[in-house]
Protein backbone atom coordinates (compact mmCIF):
# COMPACT_ATOMS: atom_id res chain seq x y z
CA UNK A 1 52.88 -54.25 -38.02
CA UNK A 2 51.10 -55.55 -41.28
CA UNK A 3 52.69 -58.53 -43.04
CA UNK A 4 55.38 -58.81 -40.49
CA UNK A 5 56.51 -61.99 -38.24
CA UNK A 6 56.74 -60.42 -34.95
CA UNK A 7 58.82 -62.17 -32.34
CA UNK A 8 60.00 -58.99 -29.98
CA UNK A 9 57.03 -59.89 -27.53
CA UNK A 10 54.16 -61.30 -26.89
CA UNK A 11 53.27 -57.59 -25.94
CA UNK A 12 52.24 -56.99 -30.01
CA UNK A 13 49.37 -58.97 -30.09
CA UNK A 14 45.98 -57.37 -31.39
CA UNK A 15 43.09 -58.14 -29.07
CA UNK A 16 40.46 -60.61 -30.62
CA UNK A 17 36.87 -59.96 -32.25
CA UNK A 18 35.48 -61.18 -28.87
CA UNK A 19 37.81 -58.61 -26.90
CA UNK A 20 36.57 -56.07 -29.28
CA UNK A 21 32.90 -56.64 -28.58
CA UNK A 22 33.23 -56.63 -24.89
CA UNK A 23 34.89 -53.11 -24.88
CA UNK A 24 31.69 -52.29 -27.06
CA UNK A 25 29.49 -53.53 -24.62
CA UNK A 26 31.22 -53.19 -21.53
CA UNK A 27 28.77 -51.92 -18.43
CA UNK A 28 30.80 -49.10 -16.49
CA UNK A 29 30.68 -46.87 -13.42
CA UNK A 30 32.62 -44.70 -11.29
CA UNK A 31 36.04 -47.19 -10.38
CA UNK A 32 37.24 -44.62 -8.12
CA UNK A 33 33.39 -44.61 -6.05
CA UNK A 34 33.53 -48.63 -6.05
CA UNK A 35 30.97 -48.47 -9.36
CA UNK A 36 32.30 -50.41 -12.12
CA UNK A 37 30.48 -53.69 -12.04
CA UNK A 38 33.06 -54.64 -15.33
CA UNK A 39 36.08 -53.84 -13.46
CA UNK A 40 35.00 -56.16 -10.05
CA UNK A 41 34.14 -58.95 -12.03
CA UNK A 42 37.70 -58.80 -13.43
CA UNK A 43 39.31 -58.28 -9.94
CA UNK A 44 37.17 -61.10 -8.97
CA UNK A 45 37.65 -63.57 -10.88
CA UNK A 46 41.44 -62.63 -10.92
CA UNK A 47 41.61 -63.30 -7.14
CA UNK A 48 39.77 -66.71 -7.71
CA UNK A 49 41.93 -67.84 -10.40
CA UNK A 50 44.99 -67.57 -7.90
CA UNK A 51 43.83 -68.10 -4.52
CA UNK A 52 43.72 -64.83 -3.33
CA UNK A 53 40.99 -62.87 -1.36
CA UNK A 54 41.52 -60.17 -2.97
CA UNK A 55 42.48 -58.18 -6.32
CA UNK A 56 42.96 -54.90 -8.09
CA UNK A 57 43.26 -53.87 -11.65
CA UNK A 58 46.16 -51.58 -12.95
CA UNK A 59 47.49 -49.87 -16.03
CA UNK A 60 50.69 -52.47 -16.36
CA UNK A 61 53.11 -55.11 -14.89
CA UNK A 62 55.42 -52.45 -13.51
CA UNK A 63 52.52 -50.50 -11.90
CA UNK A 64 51.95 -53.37 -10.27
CA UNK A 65 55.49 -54.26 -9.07
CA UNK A 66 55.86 -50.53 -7.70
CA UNK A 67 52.57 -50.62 -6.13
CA UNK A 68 53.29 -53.91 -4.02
CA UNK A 69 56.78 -52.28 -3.55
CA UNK A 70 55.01 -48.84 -2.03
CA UNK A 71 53.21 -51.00 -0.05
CA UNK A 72 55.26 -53.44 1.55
CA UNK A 73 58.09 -51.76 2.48
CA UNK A 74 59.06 -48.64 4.29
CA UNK A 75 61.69 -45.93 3.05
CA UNK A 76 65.12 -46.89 3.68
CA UNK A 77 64.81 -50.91 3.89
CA UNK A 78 66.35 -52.97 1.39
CA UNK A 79 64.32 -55.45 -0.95
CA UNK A 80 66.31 -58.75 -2.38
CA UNK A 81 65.27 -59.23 -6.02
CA UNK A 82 66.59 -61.55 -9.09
CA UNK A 83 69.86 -59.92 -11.11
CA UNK A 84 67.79 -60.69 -14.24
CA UNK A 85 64.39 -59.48 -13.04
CA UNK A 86 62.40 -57.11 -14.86
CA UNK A 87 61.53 -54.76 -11.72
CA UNK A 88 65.32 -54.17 -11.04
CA UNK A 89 66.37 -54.21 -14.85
CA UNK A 90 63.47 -52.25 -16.74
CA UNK A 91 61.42 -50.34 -14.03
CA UNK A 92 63.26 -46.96 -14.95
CA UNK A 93 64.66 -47.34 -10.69
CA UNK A 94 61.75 -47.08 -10.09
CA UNK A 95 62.16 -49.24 -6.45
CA UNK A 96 64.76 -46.27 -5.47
CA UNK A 97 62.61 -43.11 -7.12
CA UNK A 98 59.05 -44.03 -5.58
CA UNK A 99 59.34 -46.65 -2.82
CA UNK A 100 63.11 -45.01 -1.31
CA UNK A 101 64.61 -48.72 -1.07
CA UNK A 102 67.45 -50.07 -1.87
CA UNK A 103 68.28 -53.06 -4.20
CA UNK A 104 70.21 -56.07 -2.96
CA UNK A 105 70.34 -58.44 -6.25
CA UNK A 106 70.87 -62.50 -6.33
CA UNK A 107 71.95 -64.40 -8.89
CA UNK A 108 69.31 -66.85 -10.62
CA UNK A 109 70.86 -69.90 -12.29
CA UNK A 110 68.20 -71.32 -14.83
CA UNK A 111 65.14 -69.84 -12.99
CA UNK A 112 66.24 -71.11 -9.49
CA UNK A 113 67.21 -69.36 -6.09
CA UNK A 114 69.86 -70.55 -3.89
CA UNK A 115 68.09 -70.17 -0.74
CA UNK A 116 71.22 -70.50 1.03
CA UNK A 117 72.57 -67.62 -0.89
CA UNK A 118 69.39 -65.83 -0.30
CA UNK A 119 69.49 -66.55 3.53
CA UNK A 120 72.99 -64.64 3.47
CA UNK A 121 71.51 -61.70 1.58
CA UNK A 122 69.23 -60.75 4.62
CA UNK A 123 70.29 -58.02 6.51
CA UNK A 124 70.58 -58.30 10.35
CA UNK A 125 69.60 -56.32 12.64
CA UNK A 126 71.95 -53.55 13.36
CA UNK A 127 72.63 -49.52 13.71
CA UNK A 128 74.49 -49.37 10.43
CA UNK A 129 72.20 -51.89 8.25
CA UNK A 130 69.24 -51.20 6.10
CA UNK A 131 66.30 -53.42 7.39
CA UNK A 132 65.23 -56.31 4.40
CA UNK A 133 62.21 -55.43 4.00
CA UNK A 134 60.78 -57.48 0.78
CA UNK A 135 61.96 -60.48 -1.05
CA UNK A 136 60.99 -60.12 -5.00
CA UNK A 137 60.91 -63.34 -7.44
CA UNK A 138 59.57 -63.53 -11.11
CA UNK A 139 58.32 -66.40 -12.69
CA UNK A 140 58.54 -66.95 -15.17
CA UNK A 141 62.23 -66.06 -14.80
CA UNK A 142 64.42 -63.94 -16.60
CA UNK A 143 62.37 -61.51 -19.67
CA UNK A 144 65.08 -62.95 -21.92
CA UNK A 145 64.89 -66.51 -21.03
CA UNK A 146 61.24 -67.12 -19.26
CA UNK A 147 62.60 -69.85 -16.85
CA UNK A 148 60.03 -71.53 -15.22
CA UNK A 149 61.04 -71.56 -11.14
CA UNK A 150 60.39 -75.09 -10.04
CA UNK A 151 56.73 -74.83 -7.02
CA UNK A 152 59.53 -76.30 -4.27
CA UNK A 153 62.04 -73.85 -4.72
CA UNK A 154 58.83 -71.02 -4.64
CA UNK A 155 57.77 -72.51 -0.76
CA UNK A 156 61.31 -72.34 0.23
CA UNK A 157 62.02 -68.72 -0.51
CA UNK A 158 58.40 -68.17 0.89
CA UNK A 159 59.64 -70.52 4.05
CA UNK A 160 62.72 -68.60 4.27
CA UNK A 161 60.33 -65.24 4.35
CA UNK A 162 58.34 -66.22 7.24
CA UNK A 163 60.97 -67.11 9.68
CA UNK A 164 62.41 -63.72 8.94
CA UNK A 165 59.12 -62.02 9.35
CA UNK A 166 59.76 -60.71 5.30
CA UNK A 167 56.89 -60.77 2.99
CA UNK A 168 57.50 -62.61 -0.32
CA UNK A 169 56.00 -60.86 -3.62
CA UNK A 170 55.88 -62.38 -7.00
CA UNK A 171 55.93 -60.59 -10.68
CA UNK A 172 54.33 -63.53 -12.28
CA UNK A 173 53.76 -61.41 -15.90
CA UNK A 174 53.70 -64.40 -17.38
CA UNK A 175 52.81 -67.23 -14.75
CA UNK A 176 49.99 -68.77 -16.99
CA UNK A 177 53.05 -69.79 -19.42
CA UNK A 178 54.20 -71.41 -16.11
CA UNK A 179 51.07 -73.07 -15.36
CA UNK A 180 50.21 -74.86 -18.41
CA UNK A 181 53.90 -75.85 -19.13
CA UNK A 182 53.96 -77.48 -15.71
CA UNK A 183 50.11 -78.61 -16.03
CA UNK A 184 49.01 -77.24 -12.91
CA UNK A 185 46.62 -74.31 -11.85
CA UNK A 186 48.27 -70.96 -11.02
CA UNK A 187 46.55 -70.57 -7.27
CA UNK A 188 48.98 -73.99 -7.03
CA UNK A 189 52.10 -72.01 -8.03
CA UNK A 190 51.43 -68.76 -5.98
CA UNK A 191 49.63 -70.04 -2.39
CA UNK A 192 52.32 -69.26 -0.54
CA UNK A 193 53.69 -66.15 -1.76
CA UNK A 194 51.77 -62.71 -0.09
CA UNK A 195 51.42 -61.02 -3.09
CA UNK A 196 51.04 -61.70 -7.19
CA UNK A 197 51.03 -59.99 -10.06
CA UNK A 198 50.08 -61.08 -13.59
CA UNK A 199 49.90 -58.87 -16.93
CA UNK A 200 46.66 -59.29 -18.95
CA UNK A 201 48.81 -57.96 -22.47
CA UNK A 202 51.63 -60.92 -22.41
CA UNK A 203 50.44 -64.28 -24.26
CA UNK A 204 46.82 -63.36 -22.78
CA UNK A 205 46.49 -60.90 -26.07
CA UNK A 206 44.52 -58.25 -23.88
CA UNK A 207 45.69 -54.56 -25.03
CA UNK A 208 45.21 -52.77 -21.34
CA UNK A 209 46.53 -54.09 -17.59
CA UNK A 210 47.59 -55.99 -15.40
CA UNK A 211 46.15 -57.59 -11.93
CA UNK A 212 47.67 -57.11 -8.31
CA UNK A 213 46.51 -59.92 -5.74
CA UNK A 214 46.99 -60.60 -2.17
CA UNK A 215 45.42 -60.57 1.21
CA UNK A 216 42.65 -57.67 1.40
CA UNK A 217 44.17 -55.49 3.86
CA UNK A 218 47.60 -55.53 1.05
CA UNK A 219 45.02 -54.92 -1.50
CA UNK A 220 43.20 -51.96 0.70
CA UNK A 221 46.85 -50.41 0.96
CA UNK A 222 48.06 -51.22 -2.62
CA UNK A 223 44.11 -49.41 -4.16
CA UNK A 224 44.79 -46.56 -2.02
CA UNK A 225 48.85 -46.19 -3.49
CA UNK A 226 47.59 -46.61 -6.97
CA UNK A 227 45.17 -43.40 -6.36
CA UNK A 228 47.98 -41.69 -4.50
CA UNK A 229 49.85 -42.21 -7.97
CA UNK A 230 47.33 -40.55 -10.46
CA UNK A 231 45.90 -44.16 -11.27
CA UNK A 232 42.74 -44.12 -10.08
CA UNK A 233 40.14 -44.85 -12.91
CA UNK A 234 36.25 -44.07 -13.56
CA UNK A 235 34.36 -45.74 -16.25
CA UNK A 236 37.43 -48.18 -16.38
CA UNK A 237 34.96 -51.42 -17.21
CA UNK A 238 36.00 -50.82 -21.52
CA UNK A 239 39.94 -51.51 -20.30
CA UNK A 240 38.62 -54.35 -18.15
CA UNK A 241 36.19 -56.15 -20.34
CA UNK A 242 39.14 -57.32 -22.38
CA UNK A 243 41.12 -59.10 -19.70
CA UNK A 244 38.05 -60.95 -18.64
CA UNK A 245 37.78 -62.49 -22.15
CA UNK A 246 41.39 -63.07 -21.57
CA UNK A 247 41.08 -65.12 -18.62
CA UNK A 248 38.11 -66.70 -19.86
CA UNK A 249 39.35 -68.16 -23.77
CA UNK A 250 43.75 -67.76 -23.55
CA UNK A 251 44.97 -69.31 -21.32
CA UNK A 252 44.90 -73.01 -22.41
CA UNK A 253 46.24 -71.61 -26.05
CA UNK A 254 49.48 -71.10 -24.13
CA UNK A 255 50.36 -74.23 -24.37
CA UNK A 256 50.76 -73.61 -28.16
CA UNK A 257 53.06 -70.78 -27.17
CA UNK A 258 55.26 -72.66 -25.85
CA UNK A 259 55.39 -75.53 -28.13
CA UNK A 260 55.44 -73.39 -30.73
CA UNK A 261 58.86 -71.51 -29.29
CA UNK A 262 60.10 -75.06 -28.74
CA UNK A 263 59.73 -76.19 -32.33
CA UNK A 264 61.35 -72.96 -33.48
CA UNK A 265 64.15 -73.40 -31.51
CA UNK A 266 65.09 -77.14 -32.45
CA UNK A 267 64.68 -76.10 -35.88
CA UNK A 268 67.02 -72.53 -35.54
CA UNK A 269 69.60 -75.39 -33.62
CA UNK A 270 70.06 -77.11 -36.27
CA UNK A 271 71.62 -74.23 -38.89
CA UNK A 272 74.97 -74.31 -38.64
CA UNK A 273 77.11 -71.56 -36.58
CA UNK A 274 73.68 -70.28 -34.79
CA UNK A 275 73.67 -71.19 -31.18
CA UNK A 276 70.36 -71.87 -29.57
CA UNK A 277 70.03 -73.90 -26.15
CA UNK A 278 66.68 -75.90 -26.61
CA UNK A 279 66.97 -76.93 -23.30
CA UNK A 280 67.17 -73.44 -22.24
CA UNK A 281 63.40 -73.43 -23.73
CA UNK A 282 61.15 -73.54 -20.35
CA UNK A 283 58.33 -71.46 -21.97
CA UNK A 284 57.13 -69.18 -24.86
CA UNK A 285 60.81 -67.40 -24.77
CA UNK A 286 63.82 -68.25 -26.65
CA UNK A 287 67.43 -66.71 -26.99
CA UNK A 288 69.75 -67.19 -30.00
CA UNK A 289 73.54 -65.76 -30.76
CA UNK A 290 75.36 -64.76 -33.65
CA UNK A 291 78.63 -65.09 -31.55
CA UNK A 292 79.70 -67.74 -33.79
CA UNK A 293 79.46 -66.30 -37.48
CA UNK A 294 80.99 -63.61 -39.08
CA UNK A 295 78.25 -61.37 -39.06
CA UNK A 296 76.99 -58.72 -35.88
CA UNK A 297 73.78 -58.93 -33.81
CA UNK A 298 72.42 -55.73 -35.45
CA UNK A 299 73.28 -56.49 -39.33
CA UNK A 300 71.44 -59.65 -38.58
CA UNK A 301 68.70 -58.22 -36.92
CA UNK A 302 68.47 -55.50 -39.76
CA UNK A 303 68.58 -58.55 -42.90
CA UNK A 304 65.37 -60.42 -40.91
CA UNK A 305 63.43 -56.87 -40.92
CA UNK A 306 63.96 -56.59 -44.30
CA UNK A 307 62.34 -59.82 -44.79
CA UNK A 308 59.72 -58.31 -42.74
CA UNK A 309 60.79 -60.67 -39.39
CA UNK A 310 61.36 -58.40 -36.11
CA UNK A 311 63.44 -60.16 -33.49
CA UNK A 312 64.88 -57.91 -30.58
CA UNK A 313 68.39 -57.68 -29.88
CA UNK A 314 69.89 -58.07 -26.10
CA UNK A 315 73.15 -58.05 -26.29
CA UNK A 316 76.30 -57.36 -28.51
CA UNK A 317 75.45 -61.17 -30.12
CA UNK A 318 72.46 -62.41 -29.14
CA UNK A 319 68.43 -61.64 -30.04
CA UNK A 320 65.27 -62.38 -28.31
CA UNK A 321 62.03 -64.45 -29.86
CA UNK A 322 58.71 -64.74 -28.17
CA UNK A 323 55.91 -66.85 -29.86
CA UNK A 324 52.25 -66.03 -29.46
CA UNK A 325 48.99 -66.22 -30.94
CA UNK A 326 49.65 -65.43 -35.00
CA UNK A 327 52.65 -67.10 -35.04
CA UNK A 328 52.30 -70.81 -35.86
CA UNK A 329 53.98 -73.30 -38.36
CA UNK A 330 54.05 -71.48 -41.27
CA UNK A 331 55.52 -68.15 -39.81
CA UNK A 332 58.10 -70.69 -38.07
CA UNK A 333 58.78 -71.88 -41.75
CA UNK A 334 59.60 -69.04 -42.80
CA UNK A 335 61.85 -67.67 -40.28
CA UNK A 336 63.84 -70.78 -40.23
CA UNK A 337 64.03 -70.73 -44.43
CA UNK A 338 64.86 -66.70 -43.97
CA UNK A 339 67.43 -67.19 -41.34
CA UNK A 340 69.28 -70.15 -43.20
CA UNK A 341 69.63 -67.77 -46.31
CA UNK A 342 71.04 -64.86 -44.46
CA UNK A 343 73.68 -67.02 -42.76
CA UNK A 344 74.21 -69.03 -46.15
CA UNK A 345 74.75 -65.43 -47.86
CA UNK A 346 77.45 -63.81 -45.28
């Protein structure tokens, strides 16, 4: 929105100039009849980027996630995923209405899985049990905390997968905030895992999609599921052309991202009564509360949108703020100054 700090997401971006000329001058064909040269570049250089053979483009992150689901897994089987994740908290159950599976949730402390703990969750064999069918991690971790899952704890779930014969599937929305806050390349992150998924629209400032990767016989299934679903796209290379700028000029500007979220939150620590954990800080992501003053999450949240600052509120005390590209020092400035005065006015 015009004139306003946006911190909600790093969904609200507006796609650049260059973005804009490449939708202008996108080459297209058929998708559906293999024809889009715009669209294969994309998927190509999407499966390079993270090690992959192969790659597809879809409408969003939680396309992906269901398509990987549809395709992994068989009605009936269960699939382990994080208690904070996005496809078991904001997928509209979406794992139980499409793919027929049930959910069997772990607990992730700071971005990391107990393996032991995950070891326990798999079902064994038996007349009465649901087969585990799919292990699902995110990293980064956690939508309202974007923990960064250490590359040894990754291999060990992936480890764990193989001796149970269970494939291992990552959302990775935002893995490029992972990779340049660790300062290593994403196909380092995600070699051992049999299936990724990034979104194009979070921190990468693209307005359209999201990439599926794997093997190509998961990515034969998974193109084949997304027509099955009504997803299936012709002259698709104008929704394409964007992410490939995206991948080509955004992702080292993450690492402003995340500093920037960083600075924010030292600076938000420091007023009395709010309570931000800087070390809590892994990437572009960070969580305040209220808890402490007398005022409520949503009176708060209401006095910084009248001073044209959106935040977005995730619990009873506590508010979400993502940094991207538009927000630098001086919009940090001034949501520091703006939240100082509303807490110096209660």
């Amino acid at each position: 929105m015009e004139n306003y700090i946006d911190l909600r997401s790093d969904t609200v971006t507006q796609p650049t100039q260059a973005m804009r000329d490449a939708m202008y001058n996108a080459e297209v064909g058929d998708d559906i009849l293999g024809d889009d040269p715009t669209v294969k570049k994309l998927e190509k250089m999407s499966a390079d980027i993270l090690g992959k053979e192969d790659a597809l483009f879809v409408t969003s992150g939680t396309l992906a996630n269901q398509i990987a689901v549809m395709t992994f897994t068989n009605r009936g089987e269960e699939v382990i995923v994080g208690n904070t994740s996005h496809i078991y908290n904001l997928e509209v159950g979406a794992l139980a209405a499409l793919s027929q599976v049930q959910t069997r949730p772990i607990d992730v402390e700071n971005g990391y899985y107990d393996i032991d703990k995950m070891k326990s969750l798999i079902q064994n064999k038996g007349i009465q049990n649901a087969r585990t069918g799919l292990i699902c991690i995110e990293n980064t971790n956690n939508l309202n905390a974007g923990f960064i899952v250490p590359v040894g704890n990754i291999n060990n779930v992936c480890e764990l997968g193989k001796k149970h014969n269970i494939p291992v599937y990552m959302d990775g929305a935002r893995i490029f905030n992972a990779s340049v806050a660790l300062d290593i390349e994403v196909k380092d992150i995600v070699k051992n895992v049999d299936a990724v998924m990034f979104a194009l629209t979070k921190g990468l400032c693209a307005p359209f999609g999201a990439i599926l990767a794997g093997d190509r016989k998961f990515i034969e299934k998974a193109r084949w599921i997304k027509q099955r679903l009504g997803s299936g796209f012709r002259q698709a290379g104008f929704l394409a052309a964007p992410g490939i700028v995206a991948l080509e000029t955004m992702i080292p500007r993450l690492k402003e991202d995340n500093k920037n979220a960083k600075l924010l939150g030292e600076k938000l620590a420091e007023i009395e009564g709010l309570d931000v954990n800087v070390d809590n800080i892994h990437t572009s992501i960070l969580t305040g509360s209220v808890k402490g003053l007398p005022i409520d999450i949503d009176k708060f949240l209401d006095k910084l949108n009248d001073n044209k600052i959106k935040a977005k509120r995730i619990s009873d005390y506590s508010f979400r703020m993502v940094t991207h590209l538009g927000i630098g020092e001086k919009e940090i400035e001034k949501v520091v100054k703006t939240v100082k005065k509303i807490i110096n006015d209660i």
